[in-house]
Protein backbone atom coordinates (compact mmCIF):
# COMPACT_ATOMS: atom_id res chain seq x y z
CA UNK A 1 0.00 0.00 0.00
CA UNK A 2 1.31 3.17 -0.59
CA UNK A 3 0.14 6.30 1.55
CA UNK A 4 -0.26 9.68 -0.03
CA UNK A 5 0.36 12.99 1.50
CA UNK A 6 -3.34 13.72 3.08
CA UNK A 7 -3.11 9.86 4.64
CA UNK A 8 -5.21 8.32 0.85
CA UNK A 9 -5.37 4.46 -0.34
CA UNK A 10 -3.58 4.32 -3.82
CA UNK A 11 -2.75 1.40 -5.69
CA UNK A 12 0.57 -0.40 -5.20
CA UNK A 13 1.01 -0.32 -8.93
CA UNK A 14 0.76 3.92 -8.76
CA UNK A 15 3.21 3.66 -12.12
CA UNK A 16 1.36 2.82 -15.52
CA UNK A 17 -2.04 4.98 -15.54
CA UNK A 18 -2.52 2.20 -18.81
CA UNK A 19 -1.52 -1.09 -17.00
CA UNK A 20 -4.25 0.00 -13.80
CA UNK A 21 -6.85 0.85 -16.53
CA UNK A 22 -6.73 -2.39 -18.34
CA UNK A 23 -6.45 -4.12 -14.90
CA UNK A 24 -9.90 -2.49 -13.54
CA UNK A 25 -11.35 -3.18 -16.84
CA UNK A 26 -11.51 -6.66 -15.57
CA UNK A 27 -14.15 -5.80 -12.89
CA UNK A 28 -17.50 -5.16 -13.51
CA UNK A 29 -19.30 -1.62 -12.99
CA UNK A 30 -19.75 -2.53 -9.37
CA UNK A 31 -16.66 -3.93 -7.35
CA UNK A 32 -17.12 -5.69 -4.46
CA UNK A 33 -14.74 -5.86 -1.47
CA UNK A 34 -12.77 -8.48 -2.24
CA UNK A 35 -12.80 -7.14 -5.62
CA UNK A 36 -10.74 -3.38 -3.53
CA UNK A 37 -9.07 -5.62 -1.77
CA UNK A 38 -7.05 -7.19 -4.59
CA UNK A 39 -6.99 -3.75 -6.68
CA UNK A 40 -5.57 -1.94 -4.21
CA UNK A 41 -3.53 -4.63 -2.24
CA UNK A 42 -5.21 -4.15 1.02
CA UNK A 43 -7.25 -6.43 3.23
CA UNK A 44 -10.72 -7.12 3.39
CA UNK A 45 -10.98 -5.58 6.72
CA UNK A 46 -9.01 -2.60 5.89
CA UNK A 47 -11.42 -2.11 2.84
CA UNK A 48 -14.52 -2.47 5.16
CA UNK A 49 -13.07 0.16 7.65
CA UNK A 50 -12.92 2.96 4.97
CA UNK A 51 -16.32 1.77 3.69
CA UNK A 52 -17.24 2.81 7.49
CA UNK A 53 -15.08 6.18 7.67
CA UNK A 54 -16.31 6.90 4.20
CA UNK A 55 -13.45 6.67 2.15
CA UNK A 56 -15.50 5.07 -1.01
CA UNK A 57 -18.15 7.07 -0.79
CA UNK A 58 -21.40 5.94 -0.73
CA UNK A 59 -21.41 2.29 -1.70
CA UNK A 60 -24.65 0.12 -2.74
CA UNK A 61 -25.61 -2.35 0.08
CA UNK A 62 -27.73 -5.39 -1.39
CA UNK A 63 -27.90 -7.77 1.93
CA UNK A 64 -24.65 -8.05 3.51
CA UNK A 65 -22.54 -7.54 0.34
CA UNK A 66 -21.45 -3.79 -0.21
CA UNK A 67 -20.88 -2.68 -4.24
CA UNK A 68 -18.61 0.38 -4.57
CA UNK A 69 -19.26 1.89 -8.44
CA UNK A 70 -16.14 1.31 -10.41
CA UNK A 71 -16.69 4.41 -11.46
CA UNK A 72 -16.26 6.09 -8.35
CA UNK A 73 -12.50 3.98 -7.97
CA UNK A 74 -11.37 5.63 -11.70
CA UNK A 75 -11.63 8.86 -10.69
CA UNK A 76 -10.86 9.26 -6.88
CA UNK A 77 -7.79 6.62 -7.72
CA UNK A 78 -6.40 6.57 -10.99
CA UNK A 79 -6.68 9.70 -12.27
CA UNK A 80 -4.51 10.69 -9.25
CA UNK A 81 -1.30 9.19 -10.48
C-alpha cells in the first residue's frame, strides 16, 4: 500500500495509468470488497473500515454484500497518479 500525503489508499502499482486501466477493466461496474481488496492490495478488513469512515463514498448495500461503483475507484484513484 502506498500512503499519499493527506493519509489516501492508492494502488501499489501507482506507475502505468494504462496497466491499472486495463487491470480495472476486468471488474465489472460494481466492485465488491474483495474485488478493492485485490486492486488496491489491502485487506478485506481494511477495505470495510474505509467503507465505514467513508473513504468510497457511498457504496450500494444489497444484503450483507457492499458494491462500490467502479466508477467512483477511476476517478478518486487513478486519475490521481
Amino acid at each position: 500500500m502506498i500512503i499519499k500525503a493527506q493519509n489516501e489508499l492508492a494502488p501499489t502499482c501507482c506507475t502505468n495509468n494504462t496497466t491499472k486501466t486495463k487491470t480495472l477493466k476486468n471488474y465489472g461496474d460494481l466492485l465488491t470488497v474483495d474485488d478493492l481488496s485485490n486492486f488496491l492490495g489491502i485487506s478485506k478488513q481494511t477495505v470495510y473500515k474505509e467503507i465505514k469512515a467513508g473513504k468510497f463514498g457511498t457504496p450500494f448495500k444489497f444484503g450483507r454484500v457492499y458494491k462500490i461503483p467502479k466508477a467512483y475507484i477511476q476517478q478518486r484513484y487513478l486519475d490521481r497518479c
